[in-house]
Protein backbone atom coordinates (compact mmCIF):
# COMPACT_ATOMS: atom_id res chain seq x y z
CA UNK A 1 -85.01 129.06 22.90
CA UNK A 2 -81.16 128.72 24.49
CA UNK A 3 -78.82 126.71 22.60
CA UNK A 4 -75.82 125.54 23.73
CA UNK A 5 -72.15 124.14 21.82
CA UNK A 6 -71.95 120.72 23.59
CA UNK A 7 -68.39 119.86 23.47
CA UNK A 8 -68.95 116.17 22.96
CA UNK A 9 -70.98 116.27 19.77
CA UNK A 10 -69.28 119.57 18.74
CA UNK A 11 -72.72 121.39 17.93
CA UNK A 12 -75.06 123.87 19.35
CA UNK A 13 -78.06 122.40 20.64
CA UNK A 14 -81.19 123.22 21.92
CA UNK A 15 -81.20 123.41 25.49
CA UNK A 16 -83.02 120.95 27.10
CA UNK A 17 -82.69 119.80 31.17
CA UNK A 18 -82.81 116.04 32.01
CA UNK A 19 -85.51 117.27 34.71
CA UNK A 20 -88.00 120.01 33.29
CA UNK A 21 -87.50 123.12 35.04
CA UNK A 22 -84.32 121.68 36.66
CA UNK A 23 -80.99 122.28 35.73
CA UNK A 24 -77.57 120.86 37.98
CA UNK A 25 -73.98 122.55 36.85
CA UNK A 26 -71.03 121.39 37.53
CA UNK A 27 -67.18 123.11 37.61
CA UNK A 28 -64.24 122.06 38.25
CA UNK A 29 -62.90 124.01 40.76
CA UNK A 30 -59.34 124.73 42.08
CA UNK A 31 -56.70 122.46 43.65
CA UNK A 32 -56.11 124.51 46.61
CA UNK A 33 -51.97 124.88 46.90
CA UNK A 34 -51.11 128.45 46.03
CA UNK A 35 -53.16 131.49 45.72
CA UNK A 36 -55.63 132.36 43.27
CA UNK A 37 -54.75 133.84 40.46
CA UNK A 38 -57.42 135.89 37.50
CA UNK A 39 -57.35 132.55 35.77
CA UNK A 40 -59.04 130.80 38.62
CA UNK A 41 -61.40 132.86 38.67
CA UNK A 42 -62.62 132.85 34.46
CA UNK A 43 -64.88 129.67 35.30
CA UNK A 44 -66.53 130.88 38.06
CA UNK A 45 -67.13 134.61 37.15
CA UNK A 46 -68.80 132.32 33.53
CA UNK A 47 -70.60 129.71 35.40
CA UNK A 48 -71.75 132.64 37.78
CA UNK A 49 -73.31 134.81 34.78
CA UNK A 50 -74.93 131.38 33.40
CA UNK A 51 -76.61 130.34 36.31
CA UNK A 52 -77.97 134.06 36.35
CA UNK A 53 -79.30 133.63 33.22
CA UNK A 54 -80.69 130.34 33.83
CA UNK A 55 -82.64 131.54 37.29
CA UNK A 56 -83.95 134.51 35.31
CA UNK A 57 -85.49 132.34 32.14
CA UNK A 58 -87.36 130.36 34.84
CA UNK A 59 -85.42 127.45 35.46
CA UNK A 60 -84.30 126.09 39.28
CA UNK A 61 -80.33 125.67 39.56
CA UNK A 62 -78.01 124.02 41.44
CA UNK A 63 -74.61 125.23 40.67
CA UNK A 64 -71.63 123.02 42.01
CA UNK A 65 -67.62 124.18 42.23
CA UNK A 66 -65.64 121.50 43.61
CA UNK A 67 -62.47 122.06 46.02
CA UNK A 68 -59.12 119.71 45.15
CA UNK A 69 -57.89 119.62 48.14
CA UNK A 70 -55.36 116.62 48.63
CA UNK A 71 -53.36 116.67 45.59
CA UNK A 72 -49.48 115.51 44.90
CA UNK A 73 -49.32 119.72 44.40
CA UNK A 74 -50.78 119.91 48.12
CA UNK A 75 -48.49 117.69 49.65
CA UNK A 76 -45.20 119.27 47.86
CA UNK A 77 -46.34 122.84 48.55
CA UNK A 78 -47.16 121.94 52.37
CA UNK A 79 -43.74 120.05 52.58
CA UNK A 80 -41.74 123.24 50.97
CA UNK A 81 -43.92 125.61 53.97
CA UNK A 82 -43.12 123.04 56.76
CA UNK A 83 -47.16 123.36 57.31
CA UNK A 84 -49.86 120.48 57.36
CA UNK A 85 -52.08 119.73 53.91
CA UNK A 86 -54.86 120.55 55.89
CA UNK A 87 -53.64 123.63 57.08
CA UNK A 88 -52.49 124.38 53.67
CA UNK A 89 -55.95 123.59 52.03
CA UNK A 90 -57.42 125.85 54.57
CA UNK A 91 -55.57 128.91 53.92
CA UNK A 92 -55.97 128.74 50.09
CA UNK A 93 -59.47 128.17 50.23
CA UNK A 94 -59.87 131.31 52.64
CA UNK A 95 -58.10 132.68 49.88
CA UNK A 96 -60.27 131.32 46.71
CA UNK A 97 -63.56 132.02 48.56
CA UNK A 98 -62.32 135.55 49.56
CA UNK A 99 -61.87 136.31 45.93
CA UNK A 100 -65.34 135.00 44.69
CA UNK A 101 -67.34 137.29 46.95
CA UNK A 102 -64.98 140.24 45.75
CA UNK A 103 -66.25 139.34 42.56
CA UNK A 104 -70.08 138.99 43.45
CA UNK A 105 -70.18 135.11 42.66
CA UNK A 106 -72.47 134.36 45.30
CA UNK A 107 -74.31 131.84 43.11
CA UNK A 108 -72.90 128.89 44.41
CA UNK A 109 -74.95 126.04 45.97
CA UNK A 110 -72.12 123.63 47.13
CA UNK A 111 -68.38 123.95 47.40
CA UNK A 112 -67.83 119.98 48.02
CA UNK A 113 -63.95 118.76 49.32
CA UNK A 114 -62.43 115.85 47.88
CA UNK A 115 -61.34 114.68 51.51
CA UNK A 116 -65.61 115.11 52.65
CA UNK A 117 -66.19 112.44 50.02
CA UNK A 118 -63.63 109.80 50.71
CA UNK A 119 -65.70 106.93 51.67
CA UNK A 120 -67.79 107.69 48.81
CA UNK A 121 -64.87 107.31 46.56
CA UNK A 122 -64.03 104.27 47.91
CA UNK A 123 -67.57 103.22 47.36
CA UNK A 124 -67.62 104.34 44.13
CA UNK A 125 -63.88 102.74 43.31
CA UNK A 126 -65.24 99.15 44.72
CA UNK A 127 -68.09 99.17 42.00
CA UNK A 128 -65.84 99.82 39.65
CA UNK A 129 -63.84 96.97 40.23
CA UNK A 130 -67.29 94.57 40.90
CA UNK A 131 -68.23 95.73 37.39
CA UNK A 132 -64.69 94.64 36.00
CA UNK A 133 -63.62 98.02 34.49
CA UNK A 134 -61.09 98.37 37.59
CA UNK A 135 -58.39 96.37 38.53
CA UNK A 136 -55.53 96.52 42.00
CA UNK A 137 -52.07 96.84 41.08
CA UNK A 138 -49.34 96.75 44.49
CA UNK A 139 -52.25 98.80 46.67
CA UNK A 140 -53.30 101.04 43.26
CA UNK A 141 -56.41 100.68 42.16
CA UNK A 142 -56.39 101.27 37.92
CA UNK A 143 -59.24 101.74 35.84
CA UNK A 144 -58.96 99.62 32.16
CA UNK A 145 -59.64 101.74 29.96
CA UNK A 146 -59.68 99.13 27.30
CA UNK A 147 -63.08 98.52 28.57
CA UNK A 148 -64.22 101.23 27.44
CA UNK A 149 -65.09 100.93 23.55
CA UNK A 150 -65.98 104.71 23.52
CA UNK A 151 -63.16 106.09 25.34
CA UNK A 152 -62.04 108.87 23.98
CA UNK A 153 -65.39 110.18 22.40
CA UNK A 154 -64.83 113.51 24.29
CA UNK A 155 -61.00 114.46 23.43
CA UNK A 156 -61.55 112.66 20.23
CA UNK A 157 -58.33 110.95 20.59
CA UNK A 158 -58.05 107.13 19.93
CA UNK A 159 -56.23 104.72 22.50
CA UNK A 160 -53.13 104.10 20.15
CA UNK A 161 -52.83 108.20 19.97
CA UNK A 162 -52.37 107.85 23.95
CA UNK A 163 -49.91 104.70 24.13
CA UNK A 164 -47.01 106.77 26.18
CA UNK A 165 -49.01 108.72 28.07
CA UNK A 166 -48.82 106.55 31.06
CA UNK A 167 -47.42 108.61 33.97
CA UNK A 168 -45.17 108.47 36.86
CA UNK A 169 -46.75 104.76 37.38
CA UNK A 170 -46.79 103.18 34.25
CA UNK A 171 -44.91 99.88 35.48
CA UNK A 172 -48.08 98.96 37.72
CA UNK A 173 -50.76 99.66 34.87
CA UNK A 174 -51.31 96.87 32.15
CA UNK A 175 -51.57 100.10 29.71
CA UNK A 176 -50.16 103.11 30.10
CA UNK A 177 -53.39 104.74 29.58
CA UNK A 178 -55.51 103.52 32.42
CA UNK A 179 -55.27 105.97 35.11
CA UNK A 180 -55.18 106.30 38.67
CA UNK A 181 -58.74 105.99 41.16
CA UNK A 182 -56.62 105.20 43.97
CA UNK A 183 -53.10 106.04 45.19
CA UNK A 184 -50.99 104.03 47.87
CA UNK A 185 -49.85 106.03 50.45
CA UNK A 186 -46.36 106.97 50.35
CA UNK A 187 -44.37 107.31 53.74
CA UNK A 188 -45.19 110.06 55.66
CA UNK A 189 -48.20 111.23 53.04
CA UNK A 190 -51.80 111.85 54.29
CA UNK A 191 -53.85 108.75 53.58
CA UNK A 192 -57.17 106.63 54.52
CA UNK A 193 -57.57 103.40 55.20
CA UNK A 194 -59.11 101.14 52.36
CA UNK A 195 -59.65 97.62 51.24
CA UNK A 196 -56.13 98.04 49.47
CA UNK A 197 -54.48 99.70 52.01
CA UNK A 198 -54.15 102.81 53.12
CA UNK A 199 -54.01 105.64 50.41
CA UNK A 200 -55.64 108.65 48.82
CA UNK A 201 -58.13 108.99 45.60
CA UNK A 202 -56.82 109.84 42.42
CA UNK A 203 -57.70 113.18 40.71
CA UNK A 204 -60.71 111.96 38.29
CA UNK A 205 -62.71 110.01 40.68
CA UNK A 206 -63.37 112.89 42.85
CA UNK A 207 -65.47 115.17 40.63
CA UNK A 208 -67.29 112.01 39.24
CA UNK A 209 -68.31 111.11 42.66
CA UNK A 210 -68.84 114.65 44.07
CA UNK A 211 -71.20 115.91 40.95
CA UNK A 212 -73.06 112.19 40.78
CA UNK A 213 -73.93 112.80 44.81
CA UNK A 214 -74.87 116.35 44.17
CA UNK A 215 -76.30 116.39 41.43
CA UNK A 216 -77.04 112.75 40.26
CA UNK A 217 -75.81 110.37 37.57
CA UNK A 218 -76.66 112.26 34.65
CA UNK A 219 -77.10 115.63 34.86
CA UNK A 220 -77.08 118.38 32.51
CA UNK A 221 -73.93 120.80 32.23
CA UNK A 222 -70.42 119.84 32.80
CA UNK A 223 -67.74 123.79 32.84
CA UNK A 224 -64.57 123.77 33.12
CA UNK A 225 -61.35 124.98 30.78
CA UNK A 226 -60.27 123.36 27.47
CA UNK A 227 -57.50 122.11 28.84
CA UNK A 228 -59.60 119.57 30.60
CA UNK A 229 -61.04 118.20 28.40
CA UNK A 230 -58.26 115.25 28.30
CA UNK A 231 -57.52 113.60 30.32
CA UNK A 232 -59.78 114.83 33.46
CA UNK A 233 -63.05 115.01 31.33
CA UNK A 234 -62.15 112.48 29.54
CA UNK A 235 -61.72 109.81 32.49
CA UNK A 236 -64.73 111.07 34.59
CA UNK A 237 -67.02 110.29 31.63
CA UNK A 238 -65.36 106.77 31.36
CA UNK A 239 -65.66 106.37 34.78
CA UNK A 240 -68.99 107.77 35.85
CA UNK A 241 -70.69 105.99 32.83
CA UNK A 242 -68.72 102.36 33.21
CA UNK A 243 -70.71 102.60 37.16
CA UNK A 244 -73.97 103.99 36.33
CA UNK A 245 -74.63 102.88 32.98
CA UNK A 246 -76.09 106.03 31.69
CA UNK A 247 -74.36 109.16 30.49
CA UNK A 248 -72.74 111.29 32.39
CA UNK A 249 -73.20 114.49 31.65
CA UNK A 250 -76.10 116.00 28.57
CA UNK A 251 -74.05 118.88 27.51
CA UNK A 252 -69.84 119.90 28.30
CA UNK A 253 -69.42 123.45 28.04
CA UNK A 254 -65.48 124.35 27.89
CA UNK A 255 -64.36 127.89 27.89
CA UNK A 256 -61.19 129.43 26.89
CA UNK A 257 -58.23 129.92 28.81
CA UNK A 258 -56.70 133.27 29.94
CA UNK A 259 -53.21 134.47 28.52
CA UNK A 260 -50.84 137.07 28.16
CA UNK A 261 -51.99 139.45 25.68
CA UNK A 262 -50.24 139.31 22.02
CA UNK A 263 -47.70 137.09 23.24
CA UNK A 264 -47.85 133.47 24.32
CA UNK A 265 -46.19 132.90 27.71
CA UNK A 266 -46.01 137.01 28.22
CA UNK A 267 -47.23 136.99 31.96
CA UNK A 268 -44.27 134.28 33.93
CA UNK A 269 -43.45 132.21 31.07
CA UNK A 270 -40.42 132.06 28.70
CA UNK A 271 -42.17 131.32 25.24
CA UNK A 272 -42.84 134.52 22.71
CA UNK A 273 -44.66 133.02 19.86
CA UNK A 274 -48.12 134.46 18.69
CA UNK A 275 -51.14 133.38 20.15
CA UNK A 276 -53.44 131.82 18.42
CA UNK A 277 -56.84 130.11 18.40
CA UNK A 278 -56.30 126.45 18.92
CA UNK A 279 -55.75 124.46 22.41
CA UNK A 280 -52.32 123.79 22.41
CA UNK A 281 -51.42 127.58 21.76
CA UNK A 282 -53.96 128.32 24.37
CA UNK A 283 -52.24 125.87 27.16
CA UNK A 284 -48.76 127.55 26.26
CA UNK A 285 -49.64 130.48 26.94
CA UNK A 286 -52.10 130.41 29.98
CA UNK A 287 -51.82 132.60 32.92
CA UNK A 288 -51.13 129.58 35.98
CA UNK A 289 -49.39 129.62 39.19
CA UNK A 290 -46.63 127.50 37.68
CA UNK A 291 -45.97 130.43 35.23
CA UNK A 292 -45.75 133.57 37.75
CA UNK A 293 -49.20 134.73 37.83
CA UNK A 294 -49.61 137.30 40.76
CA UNK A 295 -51.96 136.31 43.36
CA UNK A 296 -55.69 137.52 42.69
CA UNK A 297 -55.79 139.62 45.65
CA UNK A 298 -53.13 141.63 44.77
CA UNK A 299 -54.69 142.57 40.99
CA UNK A 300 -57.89 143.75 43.58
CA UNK A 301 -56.02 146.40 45.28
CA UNK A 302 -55.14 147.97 41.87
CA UNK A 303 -58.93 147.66 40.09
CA UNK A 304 -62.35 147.55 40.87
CA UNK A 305 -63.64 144.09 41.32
CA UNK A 306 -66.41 144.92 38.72
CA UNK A 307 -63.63 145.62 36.18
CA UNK A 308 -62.21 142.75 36.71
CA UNK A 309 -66.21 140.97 36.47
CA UNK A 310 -66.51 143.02 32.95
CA UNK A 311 -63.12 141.84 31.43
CA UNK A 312 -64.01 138.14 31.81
CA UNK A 313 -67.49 138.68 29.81
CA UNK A 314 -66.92 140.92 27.34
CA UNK A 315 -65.60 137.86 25.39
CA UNK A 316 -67.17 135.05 24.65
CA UNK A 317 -66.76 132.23 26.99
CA UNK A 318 -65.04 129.71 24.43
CA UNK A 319 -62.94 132.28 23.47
CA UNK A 320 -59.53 132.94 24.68
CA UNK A 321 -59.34 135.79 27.04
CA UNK A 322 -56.24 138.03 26.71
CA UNK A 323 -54.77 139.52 29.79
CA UNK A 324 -53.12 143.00 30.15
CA UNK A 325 -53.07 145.59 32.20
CA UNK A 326 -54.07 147.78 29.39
CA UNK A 327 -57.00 145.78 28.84
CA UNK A 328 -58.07 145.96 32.01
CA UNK A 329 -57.87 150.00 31.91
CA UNK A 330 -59.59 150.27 28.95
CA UNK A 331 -62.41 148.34 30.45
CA UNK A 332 -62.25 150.87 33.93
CA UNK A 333 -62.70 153.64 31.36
CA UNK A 334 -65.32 152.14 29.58
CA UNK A 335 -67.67 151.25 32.76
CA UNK A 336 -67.32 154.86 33.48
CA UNK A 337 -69.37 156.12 30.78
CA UNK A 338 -71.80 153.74 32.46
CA UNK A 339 -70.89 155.01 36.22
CA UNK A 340 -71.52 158.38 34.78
CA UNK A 341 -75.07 157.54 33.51
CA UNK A 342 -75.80 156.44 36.89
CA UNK A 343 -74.89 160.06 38.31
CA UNK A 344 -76.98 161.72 35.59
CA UNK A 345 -79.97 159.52 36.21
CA UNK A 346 -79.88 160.87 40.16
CA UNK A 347 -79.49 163.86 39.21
CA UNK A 348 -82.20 164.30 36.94
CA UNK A 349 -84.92 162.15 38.95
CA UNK A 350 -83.49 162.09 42.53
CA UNK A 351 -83.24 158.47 42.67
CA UNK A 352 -80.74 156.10 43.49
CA UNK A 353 -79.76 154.10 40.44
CA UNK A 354 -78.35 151.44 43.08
CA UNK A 355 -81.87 151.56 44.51
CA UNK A 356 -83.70 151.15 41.49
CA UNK A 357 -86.68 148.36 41.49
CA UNK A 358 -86.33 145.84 38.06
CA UNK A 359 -87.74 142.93 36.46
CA UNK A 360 -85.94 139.56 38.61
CA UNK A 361 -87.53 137.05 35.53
CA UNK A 362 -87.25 136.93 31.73
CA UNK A 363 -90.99 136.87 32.03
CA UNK A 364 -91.92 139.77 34.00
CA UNK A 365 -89.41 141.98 32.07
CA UNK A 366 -91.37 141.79 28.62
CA UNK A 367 -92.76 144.71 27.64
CA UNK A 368 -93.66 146.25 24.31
CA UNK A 369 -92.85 150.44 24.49
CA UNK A 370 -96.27 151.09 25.34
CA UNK A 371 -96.41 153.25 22.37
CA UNK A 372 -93.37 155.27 22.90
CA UNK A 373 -91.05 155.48 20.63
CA UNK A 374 -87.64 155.46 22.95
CA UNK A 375 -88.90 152.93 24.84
CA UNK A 376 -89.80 150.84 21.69
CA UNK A 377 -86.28 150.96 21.27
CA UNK A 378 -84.97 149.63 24.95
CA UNK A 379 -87.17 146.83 24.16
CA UNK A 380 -85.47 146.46 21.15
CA UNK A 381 -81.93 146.52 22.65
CA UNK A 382 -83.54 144.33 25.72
CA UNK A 383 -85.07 141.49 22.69
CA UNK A 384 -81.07 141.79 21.24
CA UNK A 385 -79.21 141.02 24.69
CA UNK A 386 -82.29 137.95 25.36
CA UNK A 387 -80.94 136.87 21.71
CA UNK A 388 -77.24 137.31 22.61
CA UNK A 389 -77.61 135.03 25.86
CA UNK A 390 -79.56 132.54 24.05
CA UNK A 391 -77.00 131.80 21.90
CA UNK A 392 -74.30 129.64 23.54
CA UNK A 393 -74.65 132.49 26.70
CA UNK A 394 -72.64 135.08 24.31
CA UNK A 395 -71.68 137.73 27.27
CA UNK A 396 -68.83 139.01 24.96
CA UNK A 397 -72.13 140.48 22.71
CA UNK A 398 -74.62 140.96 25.25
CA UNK A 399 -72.43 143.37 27.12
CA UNK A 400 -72.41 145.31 23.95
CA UNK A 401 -76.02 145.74 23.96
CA UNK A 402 -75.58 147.39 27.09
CA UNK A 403 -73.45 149.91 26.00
CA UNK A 404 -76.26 150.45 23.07
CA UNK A 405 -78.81 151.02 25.36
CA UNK A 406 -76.31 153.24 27.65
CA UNK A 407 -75.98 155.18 24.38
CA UNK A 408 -79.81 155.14 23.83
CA UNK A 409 -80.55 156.61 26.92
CA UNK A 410 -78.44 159.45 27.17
CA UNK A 411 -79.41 160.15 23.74
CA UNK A 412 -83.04 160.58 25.20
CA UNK A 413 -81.78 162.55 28.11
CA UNK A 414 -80.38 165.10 25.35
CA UNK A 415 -82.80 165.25 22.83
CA UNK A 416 -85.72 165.45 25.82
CA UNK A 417 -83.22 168.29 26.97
CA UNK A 418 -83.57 166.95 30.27
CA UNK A 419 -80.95 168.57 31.88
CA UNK A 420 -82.84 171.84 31.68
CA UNK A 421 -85.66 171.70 34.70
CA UNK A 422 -88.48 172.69 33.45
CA UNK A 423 -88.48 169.90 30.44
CA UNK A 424 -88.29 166.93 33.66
CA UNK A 425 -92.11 166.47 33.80
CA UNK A 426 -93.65 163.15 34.84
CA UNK A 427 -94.28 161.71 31.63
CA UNK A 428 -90.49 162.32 30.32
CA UNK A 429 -88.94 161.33 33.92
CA UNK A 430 -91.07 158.50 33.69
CA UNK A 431 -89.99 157.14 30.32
CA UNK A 432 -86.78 157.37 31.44
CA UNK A 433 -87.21 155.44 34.40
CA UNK A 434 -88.52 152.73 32.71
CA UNK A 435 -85.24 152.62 30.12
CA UNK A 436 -83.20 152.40 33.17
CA UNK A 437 -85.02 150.37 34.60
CA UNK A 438 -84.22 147.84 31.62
CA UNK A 439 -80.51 148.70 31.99
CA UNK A 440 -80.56 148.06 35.51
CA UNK A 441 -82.45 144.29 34.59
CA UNK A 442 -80.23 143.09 32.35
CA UNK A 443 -76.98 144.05 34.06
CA UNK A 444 -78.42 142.30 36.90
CA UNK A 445 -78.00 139.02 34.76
CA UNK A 446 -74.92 139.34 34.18
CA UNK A 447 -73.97 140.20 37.47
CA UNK A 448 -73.38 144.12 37.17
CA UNK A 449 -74.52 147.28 38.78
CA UNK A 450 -75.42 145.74 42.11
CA UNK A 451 -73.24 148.30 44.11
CA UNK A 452 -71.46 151.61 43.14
CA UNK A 453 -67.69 150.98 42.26
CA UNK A 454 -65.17 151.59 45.25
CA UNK A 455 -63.87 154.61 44.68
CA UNK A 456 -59.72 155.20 44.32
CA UNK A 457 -57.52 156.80 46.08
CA UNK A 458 -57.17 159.58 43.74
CA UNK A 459 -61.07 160.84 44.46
CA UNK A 460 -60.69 160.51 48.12
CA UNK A 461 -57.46 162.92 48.40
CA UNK A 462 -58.51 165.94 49.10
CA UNK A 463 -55.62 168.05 48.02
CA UNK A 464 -55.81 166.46 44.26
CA UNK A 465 -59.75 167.46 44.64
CA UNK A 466 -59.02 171.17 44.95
CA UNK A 467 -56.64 170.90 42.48
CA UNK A 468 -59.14 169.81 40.02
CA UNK A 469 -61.78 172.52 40.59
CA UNK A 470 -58.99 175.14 40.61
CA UNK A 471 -58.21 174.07 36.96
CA UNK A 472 -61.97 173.84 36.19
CA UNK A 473 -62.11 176.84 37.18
CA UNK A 474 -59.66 178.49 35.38
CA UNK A 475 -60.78 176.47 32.58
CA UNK A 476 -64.02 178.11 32.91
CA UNK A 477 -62.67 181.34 33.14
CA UNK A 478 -60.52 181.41 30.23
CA UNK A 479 -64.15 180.08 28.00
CA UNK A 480 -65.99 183.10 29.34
CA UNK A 481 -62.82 185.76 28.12
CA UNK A 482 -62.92 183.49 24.26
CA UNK A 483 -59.58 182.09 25.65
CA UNK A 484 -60.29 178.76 24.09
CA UNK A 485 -56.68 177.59 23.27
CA UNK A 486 -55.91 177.51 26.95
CA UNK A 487 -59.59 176.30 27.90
CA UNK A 488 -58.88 173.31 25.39
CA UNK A 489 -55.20 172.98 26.38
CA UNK A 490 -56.36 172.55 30.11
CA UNK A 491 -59.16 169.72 29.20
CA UNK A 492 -56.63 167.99 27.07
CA UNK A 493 -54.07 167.97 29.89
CA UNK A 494 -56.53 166.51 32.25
CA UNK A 495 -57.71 163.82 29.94
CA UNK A 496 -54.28 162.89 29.63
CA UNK A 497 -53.96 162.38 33.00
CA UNK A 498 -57.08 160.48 32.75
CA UNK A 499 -58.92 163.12 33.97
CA UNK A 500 -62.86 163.80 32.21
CA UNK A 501 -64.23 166.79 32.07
CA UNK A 502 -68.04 167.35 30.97
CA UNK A 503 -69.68 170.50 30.40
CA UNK A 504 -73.46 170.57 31.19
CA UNK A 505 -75.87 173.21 31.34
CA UNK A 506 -75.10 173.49 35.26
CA UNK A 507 -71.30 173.18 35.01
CA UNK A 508 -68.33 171.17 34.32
CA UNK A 509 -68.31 168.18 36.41
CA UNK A 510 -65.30 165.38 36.62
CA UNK A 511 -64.85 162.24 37.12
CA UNK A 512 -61.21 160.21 36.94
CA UNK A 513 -61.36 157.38 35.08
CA UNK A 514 -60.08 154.15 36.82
């Protein structure tokens, strides 16, 4: 049984679709000015990993990421470059896109543009003011929020909490916290020609109309960051339920946002205090284009896009994530032990760990031990990770299972003394291939282990190769004389220079970690 923490009543709940067997998701998505940056891509890598999980418990899902891309931000940015919107829009999404497949989200039923949908936004704008929840203000179209009794429900914030929010147009509302479904055109802005002139749609309307086309008017999971929850969330549930009557959305799922490690601000930003827990500390300190953040493609040409994959999960998505460098190379070392596994198991059996068949469903994964003890234990460690995921999809403890079970079987490889030939008979090989077979299952949910890691620079020079199995060598030569200061002073210079060494029955083999 999945549960999920619905942001709107502020519980878990059981999971339930609106249409058994069905599920629709929908996340917001970037507006498409600048490059992408790691905090673009938290949602997505999440969403990704959920819909996994999803597919593999049974259920049929339609994933949705919308693309922003007319914006106030656009038309500044393409103004600055001396370039159209459109042309603008184009390169950054080249860009976005680019960095998803890096990152194996391939998930992803529709990437809808706000300017595809135009006439449905004035479609959807025009019922809104038929219904009377919208009214035109000098070529503006507003929507009243004071009729909405439950506005607010989301945020929890009441309407006299807002009074001063109003915005850049607050003379034309007739509060200054209705918002914006339809912008006049400004001279020389991009625009479309409406029953109130020519303009653009405001921010909100877009993913109300997009996900309602997609996906329909109520469907069942709403992503995005915490700091959308007001006002974007906010005004698409007042405006999506004010047309259709019905709710919008069954359950909002909101993860955390990514920051600078230990400080708030840390990466482009000015402000030092500590981080801490809550929203507003959260939205100081998160990693945006407007605070420095390096483009996403650069942080690729330093680490492996499955490090990258692996740092986002291994916390929980409502969690904060904290970005550092550091971080990130302790998570490269980490996925070695796992990369390392990978070698052993080919070595041992002959076969391909990349190659390796596994269960695609929840279903046809079950399995008991059939009476082994080891493998009473993977499906053990298997039941835990199932657990983990059905809690509020808890990656940050189901990748912890994994390294369990990594532990597990390389425990099994060592007390089966499988290194040594002659113990690698059918039965033990075979018990071993079903273990790994496991591993290879449920890191296929979270989108892991589909292809070996690229390989750095460092392992492909072939002068810093033969330097390595020169000191291995003498390494190995000063064990064999009882030299064992210098044997351990060599190891312990390597490892410092993040170099592993690992003695096995038929040598030392290395690995540097990344």
């Amino acid at each position: 049984m999945i549960r999920v923490y619905n942001s709107l009543t502020r519980t878990k709940e059981v999971f339930e679709p609106v249409r058994p067997g069905q599920v629709g998701i929908y996340l917001c998505g970037p507006t498409v000015y600048r490059p992408s940056h790691i905090g673009h891509m938290v949602g997505p890598v999440i969403f990704d990993c959920i819909k996994r999980y999803l597919s593999y418990c049974g259920y049929k899902v339609t994933l949705v990421i919308n693309i922003t891309d007319i914006d106030d931000k656009l038309i500044d940015e393409a103004n600055r470059r001396g370039i159209t919107v459109p042309a603008l829009a184009e390169e950054m999404i080249d860009d976005y896109m680019a960095n998803l497949q890096a990152l194996g989200i391939d998930t992803v039923d529709h990437f809808p543009r706000a300017t595809e949908h135009i006439a449905d936004i004035i479609e959807f704008t025009a019922d809104l003011l038929a219904k009377g929840y919208a009214y035109v203000s000098d070529g503006d179209v507003y929507f009243d929020v004071g009729k909405k009794a439950d506005y607010g429900k989301l945020s929890g914030r009441s309407l006299t909490s807002m009074r001063g929010e109003g915005g850049e147009w607050a003379e034309r509302k007739r509060s200054p916290v209705d918002f914006a479904l339809w912008k006049s055109a400004k001279p020389g802005e991009p625009s479309w020609p409406s029953p109130w002139g020519p303009g653009r749609p405001g921010w909100h309307i877009e993913c109300s109309v997009m996900s309602s086309k997609l996906l329909g008017e109520t469907f069942d999971i709403h992503g995005g960051g915490l700091d959308l929850i007001f006002p974007h969330h906010e005004n698409e549930i007042a405006q999506s339920e004010a047309r259709f009557g019905k709710p919008m959305v069954k359950y909002w799922l909101h993860n955390g946002l990514m920051q600078a490690a230990d400080e708030v601000g840390k990466v482009g930003g000015r402000t030092t205090r500590p981080v801490e827990g809550d929203l507003a500390s959260q939205e100081a300190g998160k990693i945006s284009k407007s605070r420095g953040a390096s483009p996403f493609r650069e942080l690729l040409q330093d680490y492996d896009p499955e490090t990258i994959r692996f740092f986002i999960i291994s916390t929980h998505y409502r969690r904060p994530i904290e970005f550092s460098e550091a971080r990130l190379r302790e998570i490269a070392t980490a996925l070695d032990h796992f990369y390392r596994f990978f070698q052993r198991y080919q070595r041992l059996t002959g076969e391909d760990f990349y190659r390796l068949e596994f269960a695609r469903t929840r279903m046809a994964g079950e399995f008991q031990g059939d009476g082994s003890t080891f493998l009473k234990e993977v499906a053990e460690h298997r039941q835990r990770f199932l657990e983990a995921m059905d809690d509020d999809f808890n990656t940050g403890a189901a990748t912890g299972v994994l390294f369990e079970l990594l532990r597990r079987l390389n425990r099994f490889c060592d007390e089966e003394n499988l290194e040594q030939r002659a113990c690698r008979d059918a039965g033990r090989l075979g018990q071993l291939r079903r273990g790994t077979q496991v591993l290879r299952e449920l890191g296929a949910v979270l989108g892991l282990f589909r292809h070996p890691p690229r390989e750095t620079k460092a392992v492909g020079d072939d002068l810093v190769r033969e330097l390595i199995e020169l000191l291995v060598e003498l390494r190995a030569e000063a064990r064999r004389a009882k030299n064992f200061a210098t044997a351990d002073r060599i190891r312990e210079r390597l490892a410092a220079l993040g170099i592993r060494l690992e003695d096995r029955p038929t040598g030392t083999e290395w690995t540097i970690q990344r």
